[in-house]
PDB file of N, CA and C in Angstrom:
ATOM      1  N   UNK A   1      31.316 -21.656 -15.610  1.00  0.00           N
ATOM      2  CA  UNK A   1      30.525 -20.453 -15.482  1.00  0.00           C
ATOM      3  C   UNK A   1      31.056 -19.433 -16.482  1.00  0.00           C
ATOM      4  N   UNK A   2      30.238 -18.883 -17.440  1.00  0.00           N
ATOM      5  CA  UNK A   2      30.767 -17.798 -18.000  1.00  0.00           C
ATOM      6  C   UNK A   2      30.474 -16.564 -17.924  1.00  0.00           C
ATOM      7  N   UNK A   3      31.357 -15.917 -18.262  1.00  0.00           N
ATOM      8  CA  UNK A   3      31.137 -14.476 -17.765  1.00  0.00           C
ATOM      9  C   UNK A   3      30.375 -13.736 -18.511  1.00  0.00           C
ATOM     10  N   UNK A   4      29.280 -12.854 -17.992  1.00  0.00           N
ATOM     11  CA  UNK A   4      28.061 -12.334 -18.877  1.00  0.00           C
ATOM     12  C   UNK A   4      28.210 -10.738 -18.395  1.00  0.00           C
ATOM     13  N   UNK A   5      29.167  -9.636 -19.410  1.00  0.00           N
ATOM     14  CA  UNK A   5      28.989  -8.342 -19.023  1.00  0.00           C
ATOM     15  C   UNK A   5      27.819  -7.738 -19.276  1.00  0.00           C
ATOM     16  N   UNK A   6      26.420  -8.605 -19.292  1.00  0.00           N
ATOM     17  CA  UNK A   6      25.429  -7.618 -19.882  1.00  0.00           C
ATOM     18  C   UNK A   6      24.901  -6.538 -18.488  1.00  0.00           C
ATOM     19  N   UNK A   7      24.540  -5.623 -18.895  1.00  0.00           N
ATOM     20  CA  UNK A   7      23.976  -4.696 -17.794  1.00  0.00           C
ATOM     21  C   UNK A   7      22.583  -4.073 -18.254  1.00  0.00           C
ATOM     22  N   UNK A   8      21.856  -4.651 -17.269  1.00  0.00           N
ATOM     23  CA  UNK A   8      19.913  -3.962 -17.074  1.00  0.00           C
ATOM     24  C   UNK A   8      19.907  -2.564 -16.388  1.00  0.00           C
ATOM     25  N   UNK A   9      19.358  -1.980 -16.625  1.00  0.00           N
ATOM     26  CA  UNK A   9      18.782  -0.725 -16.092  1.00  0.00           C
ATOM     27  C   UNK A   9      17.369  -0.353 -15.762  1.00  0.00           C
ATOM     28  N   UNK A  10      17.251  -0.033 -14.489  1.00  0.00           N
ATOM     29  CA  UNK A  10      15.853   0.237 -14.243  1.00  0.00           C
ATOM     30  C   UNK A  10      15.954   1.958 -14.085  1.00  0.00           C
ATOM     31  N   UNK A  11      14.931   2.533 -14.489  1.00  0.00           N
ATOM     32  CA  UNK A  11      14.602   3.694 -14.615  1.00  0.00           C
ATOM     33  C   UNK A  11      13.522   4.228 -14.426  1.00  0.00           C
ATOM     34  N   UNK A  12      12.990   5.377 -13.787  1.00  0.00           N
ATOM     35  CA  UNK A  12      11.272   5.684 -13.809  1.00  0.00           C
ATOM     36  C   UNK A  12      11.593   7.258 -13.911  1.00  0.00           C
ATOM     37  N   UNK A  13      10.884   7.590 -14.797  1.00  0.00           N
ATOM     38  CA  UNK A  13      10.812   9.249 -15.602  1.00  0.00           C
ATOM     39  C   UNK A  13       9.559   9.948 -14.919  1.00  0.00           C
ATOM     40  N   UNK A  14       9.970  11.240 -14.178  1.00  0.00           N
ATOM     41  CA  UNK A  14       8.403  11.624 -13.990  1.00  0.00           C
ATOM     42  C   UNK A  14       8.693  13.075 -14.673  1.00  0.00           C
ATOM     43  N   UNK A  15       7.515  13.622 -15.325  1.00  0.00           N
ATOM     44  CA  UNK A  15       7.381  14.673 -15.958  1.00  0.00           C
ATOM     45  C   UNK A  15       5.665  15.171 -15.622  1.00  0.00           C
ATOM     46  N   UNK A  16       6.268  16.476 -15.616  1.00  0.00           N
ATOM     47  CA  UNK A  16       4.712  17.033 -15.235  1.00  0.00           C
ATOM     48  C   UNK A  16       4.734  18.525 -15.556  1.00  0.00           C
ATOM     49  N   UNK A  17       3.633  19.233 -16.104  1.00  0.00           N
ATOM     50  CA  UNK A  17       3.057  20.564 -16.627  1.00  0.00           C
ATOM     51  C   UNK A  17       3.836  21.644 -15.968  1.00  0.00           C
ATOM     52  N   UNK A  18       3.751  21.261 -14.846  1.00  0.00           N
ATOM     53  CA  UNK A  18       3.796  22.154 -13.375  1.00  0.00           C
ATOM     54  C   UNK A  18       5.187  22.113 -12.693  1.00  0.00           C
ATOM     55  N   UNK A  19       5.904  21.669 -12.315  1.00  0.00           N
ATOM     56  CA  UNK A  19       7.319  20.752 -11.994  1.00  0.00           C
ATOM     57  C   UNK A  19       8.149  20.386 -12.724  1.00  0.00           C
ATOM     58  N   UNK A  20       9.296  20.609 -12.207  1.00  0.00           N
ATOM     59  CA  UNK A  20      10.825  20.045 -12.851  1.00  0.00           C
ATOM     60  C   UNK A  20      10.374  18.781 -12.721  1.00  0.00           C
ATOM     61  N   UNK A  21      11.131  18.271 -13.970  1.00  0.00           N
ATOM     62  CA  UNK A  21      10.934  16.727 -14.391  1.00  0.00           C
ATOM     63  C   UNK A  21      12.460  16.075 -13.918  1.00  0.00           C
ATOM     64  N   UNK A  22      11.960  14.550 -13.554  1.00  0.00           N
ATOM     65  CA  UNK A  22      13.166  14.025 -13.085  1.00  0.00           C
ATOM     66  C   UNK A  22      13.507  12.521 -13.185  1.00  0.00           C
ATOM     67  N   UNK A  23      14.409  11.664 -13.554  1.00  0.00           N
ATOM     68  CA  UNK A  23      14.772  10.491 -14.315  1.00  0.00           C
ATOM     69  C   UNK A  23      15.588   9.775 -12.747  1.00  0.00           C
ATOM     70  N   UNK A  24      15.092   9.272 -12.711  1.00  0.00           N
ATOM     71  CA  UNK A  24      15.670   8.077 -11.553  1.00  0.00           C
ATOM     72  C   UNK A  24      16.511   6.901 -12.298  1.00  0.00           C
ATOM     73  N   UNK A  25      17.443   6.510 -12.588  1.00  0.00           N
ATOM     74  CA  UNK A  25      17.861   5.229 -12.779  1.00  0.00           C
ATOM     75  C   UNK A  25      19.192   4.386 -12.424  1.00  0.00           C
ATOM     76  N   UNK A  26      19.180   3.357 -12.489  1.00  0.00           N
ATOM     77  CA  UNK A  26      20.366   2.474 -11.779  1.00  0.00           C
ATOM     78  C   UNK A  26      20.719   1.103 -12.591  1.00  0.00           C
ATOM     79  N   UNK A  27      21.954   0.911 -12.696  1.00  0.00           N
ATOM     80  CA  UNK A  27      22.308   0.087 -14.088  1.00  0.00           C
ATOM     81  C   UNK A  27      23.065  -1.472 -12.661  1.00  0.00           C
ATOM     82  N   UNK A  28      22.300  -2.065 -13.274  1.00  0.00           N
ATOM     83  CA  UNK A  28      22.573  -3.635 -12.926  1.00  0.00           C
ATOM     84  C   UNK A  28      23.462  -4.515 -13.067  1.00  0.00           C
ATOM     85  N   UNK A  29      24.022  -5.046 -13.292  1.00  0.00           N
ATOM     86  CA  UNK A  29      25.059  -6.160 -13.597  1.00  0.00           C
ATOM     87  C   UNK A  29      23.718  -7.699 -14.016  1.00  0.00           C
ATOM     88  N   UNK A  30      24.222  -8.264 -14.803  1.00  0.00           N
ATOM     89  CA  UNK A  30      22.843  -9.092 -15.400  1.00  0.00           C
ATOM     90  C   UNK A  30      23.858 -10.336 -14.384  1.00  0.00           C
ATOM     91  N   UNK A  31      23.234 -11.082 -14.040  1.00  0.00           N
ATOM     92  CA  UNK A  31      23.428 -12.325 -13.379  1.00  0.00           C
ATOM     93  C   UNK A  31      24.557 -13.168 -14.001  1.00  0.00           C
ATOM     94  N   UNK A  32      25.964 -13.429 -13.915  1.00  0.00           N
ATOM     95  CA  UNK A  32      27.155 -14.016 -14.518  1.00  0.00           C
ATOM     96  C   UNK A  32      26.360 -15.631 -15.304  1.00  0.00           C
ATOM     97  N   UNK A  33      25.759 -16.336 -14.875  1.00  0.00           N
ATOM     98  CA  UNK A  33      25.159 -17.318 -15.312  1.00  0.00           C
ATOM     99  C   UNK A  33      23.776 -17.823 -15.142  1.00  0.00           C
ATOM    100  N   UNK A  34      23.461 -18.569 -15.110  1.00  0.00           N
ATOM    101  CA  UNK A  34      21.840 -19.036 -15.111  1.00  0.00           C
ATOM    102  C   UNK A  34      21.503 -19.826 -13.679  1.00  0.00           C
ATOM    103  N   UNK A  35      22.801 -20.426 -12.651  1.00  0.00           N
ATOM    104  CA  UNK A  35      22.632 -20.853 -11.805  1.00  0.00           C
ATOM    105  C   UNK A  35      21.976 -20.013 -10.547  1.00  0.00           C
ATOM    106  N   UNK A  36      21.127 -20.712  -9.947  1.00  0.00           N
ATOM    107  CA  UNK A  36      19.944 -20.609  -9.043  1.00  0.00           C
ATOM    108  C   UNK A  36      20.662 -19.646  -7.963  1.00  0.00           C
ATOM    109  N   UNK A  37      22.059 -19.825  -7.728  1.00  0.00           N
ATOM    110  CA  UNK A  37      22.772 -18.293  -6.357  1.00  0.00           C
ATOM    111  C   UNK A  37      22.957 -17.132  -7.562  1.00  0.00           C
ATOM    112  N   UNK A  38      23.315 -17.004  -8.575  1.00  0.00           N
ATOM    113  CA  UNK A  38      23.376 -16.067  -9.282  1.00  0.00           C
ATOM    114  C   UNK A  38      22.181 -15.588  -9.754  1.00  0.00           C
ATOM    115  N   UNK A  39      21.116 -15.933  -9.643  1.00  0.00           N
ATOM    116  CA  UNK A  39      19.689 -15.355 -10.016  1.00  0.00           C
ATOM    117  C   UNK A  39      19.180 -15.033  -8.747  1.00  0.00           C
ATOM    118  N   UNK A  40      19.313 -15.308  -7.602  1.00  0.00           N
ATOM    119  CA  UNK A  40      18.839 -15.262  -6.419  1.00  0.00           C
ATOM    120  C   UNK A  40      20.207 -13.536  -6.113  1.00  0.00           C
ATOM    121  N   UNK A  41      20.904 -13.683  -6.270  1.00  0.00           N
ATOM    122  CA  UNK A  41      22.151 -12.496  -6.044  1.00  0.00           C
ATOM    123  C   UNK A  41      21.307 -11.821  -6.830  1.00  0.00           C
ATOM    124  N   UNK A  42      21.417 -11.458  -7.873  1.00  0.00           N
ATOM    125  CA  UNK A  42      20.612 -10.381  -8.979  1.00  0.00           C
ATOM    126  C   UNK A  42      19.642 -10.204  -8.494  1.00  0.00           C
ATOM    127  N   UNK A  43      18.112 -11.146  -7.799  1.00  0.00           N
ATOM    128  CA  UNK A  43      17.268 -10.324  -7.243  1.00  0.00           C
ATOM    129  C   UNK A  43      17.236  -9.990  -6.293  1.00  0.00           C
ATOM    130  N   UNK A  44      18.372 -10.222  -5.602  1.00  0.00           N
ATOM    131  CA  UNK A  44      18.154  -9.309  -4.306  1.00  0.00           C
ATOM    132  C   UNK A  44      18.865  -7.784  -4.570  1.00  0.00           C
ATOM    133  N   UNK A  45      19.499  -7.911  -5.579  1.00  0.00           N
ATOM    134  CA  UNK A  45      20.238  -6.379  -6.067  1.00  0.00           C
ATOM    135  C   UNK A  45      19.423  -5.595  -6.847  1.00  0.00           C
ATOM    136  N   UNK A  46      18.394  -6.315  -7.386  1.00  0.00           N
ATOM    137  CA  UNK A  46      17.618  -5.799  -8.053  1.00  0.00           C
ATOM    138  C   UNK A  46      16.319  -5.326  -7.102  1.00  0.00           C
ATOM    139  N   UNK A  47      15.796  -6.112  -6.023  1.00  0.00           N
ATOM    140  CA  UNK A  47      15.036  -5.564  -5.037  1.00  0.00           C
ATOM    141  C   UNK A  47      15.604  -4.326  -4.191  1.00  0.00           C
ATOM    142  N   UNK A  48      16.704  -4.202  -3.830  1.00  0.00           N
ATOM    143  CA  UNK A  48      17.397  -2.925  -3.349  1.00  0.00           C
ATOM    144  C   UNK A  48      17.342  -2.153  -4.180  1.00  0.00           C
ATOM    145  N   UNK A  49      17.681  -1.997  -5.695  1.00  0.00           N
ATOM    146  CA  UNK A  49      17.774  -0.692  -6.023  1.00  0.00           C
ATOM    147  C   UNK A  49      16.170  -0.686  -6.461  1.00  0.00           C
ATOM    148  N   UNK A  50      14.989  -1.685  -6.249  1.00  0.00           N
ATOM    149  CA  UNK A  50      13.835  -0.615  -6.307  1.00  0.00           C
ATOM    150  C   UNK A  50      13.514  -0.117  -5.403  1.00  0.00           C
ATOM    151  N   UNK A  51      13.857  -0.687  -3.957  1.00  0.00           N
ATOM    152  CA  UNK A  51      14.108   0.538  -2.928  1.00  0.00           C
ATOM    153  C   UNK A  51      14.307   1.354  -2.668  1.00  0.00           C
ATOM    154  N   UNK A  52      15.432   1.700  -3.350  1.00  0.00           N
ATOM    155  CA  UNK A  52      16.163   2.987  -3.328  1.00  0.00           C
ATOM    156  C   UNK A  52      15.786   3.671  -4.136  1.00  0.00           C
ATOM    157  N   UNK A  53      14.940   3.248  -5.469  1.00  0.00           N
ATOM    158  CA  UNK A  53      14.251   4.395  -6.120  1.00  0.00           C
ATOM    159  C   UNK A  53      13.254   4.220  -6.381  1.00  0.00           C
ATOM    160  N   UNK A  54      12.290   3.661  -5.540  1.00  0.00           N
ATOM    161  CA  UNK A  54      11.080   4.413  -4.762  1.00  0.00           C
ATOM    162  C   UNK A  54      11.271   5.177  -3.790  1.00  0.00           C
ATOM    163  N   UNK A  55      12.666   5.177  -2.811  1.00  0.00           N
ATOM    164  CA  UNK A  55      12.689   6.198  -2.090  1.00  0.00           C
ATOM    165  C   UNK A  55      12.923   7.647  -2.569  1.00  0.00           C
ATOM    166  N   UNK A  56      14.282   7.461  -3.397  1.00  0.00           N
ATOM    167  CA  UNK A  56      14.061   8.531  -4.061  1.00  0.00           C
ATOM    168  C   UNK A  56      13.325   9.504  -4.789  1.00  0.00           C
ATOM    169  N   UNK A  57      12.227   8.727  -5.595  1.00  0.00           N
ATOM    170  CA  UNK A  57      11.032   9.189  -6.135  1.00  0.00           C
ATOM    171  C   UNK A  57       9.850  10.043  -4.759  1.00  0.00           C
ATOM    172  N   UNK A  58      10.045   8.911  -3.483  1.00  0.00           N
ATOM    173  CA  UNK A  58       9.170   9.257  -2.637  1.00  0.00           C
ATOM    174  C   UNK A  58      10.030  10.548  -2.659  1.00  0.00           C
ATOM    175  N   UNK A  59      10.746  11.031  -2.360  1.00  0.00           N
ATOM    176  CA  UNK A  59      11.518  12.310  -1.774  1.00  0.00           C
ATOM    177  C   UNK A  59      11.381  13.924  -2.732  1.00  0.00           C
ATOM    178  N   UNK A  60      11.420  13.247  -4.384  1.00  0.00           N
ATOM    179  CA  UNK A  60      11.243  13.970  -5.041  1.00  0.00           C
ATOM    180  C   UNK A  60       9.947  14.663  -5.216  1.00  0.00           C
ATOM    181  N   UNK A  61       8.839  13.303  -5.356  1.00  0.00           N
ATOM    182  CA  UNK A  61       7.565  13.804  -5.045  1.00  0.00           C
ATOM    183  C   UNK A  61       6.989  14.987  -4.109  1.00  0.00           C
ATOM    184  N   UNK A  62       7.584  14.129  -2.883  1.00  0.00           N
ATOM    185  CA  UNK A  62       6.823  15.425  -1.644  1.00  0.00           C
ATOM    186  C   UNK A  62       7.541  16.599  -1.686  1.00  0.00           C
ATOM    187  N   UNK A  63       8.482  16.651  -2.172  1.00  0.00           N
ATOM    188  CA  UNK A  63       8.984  18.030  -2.501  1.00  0.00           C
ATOM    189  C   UNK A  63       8.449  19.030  -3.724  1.00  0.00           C
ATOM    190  N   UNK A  64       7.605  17.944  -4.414  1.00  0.00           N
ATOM    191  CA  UNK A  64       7.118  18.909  -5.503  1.00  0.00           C
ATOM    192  C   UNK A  64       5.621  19.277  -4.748  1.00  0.00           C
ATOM    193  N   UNK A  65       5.080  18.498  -3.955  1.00  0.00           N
ATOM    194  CA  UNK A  65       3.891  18.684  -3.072  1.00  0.00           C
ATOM    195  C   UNK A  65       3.833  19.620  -2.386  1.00  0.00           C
ATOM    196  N   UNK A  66       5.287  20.173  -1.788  1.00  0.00           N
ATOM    197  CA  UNK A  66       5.373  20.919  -0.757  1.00  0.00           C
ATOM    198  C   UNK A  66       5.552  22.220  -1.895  1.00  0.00           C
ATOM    199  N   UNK A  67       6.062  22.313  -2.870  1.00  0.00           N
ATOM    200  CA  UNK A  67       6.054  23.377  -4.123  1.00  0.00           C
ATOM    201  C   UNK A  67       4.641  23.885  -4.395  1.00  0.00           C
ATOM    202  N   UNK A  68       3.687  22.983  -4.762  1.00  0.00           N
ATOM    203  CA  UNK A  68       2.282  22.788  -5.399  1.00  0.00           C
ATOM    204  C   UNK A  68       1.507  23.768  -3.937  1.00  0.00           C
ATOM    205  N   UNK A  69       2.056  23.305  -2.812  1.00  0.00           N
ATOM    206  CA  UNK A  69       0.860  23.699  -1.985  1.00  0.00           C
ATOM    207  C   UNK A  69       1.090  25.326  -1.345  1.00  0.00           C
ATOM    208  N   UNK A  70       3.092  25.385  -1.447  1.00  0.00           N
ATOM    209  CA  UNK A  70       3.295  26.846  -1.868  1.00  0.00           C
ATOM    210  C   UNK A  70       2.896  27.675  -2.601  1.00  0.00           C
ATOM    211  N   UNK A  71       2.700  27.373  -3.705  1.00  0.00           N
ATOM    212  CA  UNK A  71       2.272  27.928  -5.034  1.00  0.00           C
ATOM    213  C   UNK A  71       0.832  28.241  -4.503  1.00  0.00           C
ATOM    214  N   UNK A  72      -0.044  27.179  -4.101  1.00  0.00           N
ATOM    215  CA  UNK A  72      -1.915  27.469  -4.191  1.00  0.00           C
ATOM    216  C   UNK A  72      -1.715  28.184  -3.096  1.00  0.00           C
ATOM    217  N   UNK A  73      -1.049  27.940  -1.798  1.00  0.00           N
ATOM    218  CA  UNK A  73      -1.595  29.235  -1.008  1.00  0.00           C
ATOM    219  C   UNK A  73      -0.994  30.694  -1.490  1.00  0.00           C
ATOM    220  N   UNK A  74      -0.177  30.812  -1.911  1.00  0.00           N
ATOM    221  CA  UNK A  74       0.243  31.989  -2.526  1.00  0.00           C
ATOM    222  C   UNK A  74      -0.569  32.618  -3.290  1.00  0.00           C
ATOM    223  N   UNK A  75      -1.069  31.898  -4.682  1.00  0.00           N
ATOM    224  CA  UNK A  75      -2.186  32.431  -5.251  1.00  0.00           C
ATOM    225  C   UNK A  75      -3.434  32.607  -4.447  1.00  0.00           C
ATOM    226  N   UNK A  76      -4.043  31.968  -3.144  1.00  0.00           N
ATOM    227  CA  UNK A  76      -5.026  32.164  -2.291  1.00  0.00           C
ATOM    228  C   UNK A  76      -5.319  33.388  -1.780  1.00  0.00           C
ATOM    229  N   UNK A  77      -3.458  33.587  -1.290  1.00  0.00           N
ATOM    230  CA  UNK A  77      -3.162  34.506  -0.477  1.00  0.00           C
ATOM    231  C   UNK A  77      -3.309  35.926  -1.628  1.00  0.00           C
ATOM    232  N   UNK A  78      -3.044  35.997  -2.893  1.00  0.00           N
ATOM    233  CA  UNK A  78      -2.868  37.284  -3.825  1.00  0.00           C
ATOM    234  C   UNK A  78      -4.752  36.994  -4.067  1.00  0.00           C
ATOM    235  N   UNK A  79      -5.350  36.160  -4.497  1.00  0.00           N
ATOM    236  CA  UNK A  79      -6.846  36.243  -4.359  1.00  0.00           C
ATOM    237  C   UNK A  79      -7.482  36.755  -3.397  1.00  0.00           C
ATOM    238  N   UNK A  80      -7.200  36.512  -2.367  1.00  0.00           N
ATOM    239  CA  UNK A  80      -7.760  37.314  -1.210  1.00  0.00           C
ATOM    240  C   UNK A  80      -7.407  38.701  -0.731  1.00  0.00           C
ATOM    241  N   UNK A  81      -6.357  39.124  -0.966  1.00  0.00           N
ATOM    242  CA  UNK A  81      -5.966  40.605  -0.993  1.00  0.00           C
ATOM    243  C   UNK A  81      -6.780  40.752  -2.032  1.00  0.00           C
ATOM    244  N   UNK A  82      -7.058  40.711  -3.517  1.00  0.00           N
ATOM    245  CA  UNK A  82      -7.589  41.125  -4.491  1.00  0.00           C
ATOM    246  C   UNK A  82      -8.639  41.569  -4.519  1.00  0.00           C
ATOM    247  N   UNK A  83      -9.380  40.993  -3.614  1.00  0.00           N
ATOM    248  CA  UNK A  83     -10.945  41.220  -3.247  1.00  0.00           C
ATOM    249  C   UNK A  83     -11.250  41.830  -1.902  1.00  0.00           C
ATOM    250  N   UNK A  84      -9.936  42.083  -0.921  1.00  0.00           N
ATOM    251  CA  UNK A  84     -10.265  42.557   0.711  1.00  0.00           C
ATOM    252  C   UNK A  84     -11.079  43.329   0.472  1.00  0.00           C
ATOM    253  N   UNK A  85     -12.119  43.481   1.189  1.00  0.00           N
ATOM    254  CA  UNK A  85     -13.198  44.716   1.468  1.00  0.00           C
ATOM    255  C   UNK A  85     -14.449  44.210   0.135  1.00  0.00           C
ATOM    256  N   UNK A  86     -14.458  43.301  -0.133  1.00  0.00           N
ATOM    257  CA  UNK A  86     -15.110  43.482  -1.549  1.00  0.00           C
ATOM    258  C   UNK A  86     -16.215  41.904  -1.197  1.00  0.00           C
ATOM    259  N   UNK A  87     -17.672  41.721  -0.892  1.00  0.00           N
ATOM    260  CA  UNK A  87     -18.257  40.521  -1.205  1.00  0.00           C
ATOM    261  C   UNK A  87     -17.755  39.897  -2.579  1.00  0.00           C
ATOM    262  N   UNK A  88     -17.434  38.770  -2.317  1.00  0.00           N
ATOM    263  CA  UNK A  88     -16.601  37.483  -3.515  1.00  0.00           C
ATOM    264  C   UNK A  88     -17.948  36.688  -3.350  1.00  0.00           C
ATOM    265  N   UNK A  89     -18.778  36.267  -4.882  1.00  0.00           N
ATOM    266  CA  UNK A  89     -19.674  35.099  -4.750  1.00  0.00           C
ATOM    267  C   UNK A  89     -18.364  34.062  -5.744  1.00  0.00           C
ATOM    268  N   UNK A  90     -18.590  32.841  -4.763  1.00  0.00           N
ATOM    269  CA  UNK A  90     -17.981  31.866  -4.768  1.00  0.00           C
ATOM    270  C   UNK A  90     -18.483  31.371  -6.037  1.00  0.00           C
ATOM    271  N   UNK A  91     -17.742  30.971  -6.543  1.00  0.00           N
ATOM    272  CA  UNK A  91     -17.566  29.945  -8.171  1.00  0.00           C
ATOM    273  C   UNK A  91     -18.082  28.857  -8.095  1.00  0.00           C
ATOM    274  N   UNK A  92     -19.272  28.022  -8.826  1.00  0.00           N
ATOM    275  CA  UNK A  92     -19.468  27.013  -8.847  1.00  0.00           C
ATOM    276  C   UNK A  92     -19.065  26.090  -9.436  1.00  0.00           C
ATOM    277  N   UNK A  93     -18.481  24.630  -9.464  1.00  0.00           N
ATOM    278  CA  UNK A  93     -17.998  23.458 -10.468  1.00  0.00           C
ATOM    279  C   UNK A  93     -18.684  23.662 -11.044  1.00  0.00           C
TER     280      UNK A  93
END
């Protein structure tokens, strides 16, 4: 068996207009040889850490959701003072 220091990295980048941008990634150990327990070890290490960063991503996400929906009612909330006392005709698409 020989020894293989190569190392994979999985990574997923999210960037957006609106939101802090944020880089998820996790560095692998590549499988020591080609035999069938050492490829079977690697994907199961490799199925955990996409677990773990889809969770993470899930976490980051709804936190920018919970930002986004701060933000629109806030502006709702300064739109509607803007106009108190005042008929508003609604905007069409």
């Amino acid at each position: 068996m020989s020894l293989n220091s190569a190392q994979s990295r999985l990574v997923a980048t999210y960037s957006s207009p609106d939101n802090k941008h944020f880089t998820v990634a996790k560095t692998l150990d590549s499988p020591p040889s080609a035999s069938p327990q050492d490829k079977t070890t690697y994907l199961e290490t490799l199925r955990k850490a996409v677990t773990e960063t889809q969770e993470q991503i899930n976490k980051e996400l709804t936190a920018r959701m919970e930002e986004d929906v701060a933000r629109g009612t806030a502006t709702a909330q300064d739109k509607e003072e803007e106009n108190y006392g005042e008929e508003v005709q609604e905007e069409e698409d």
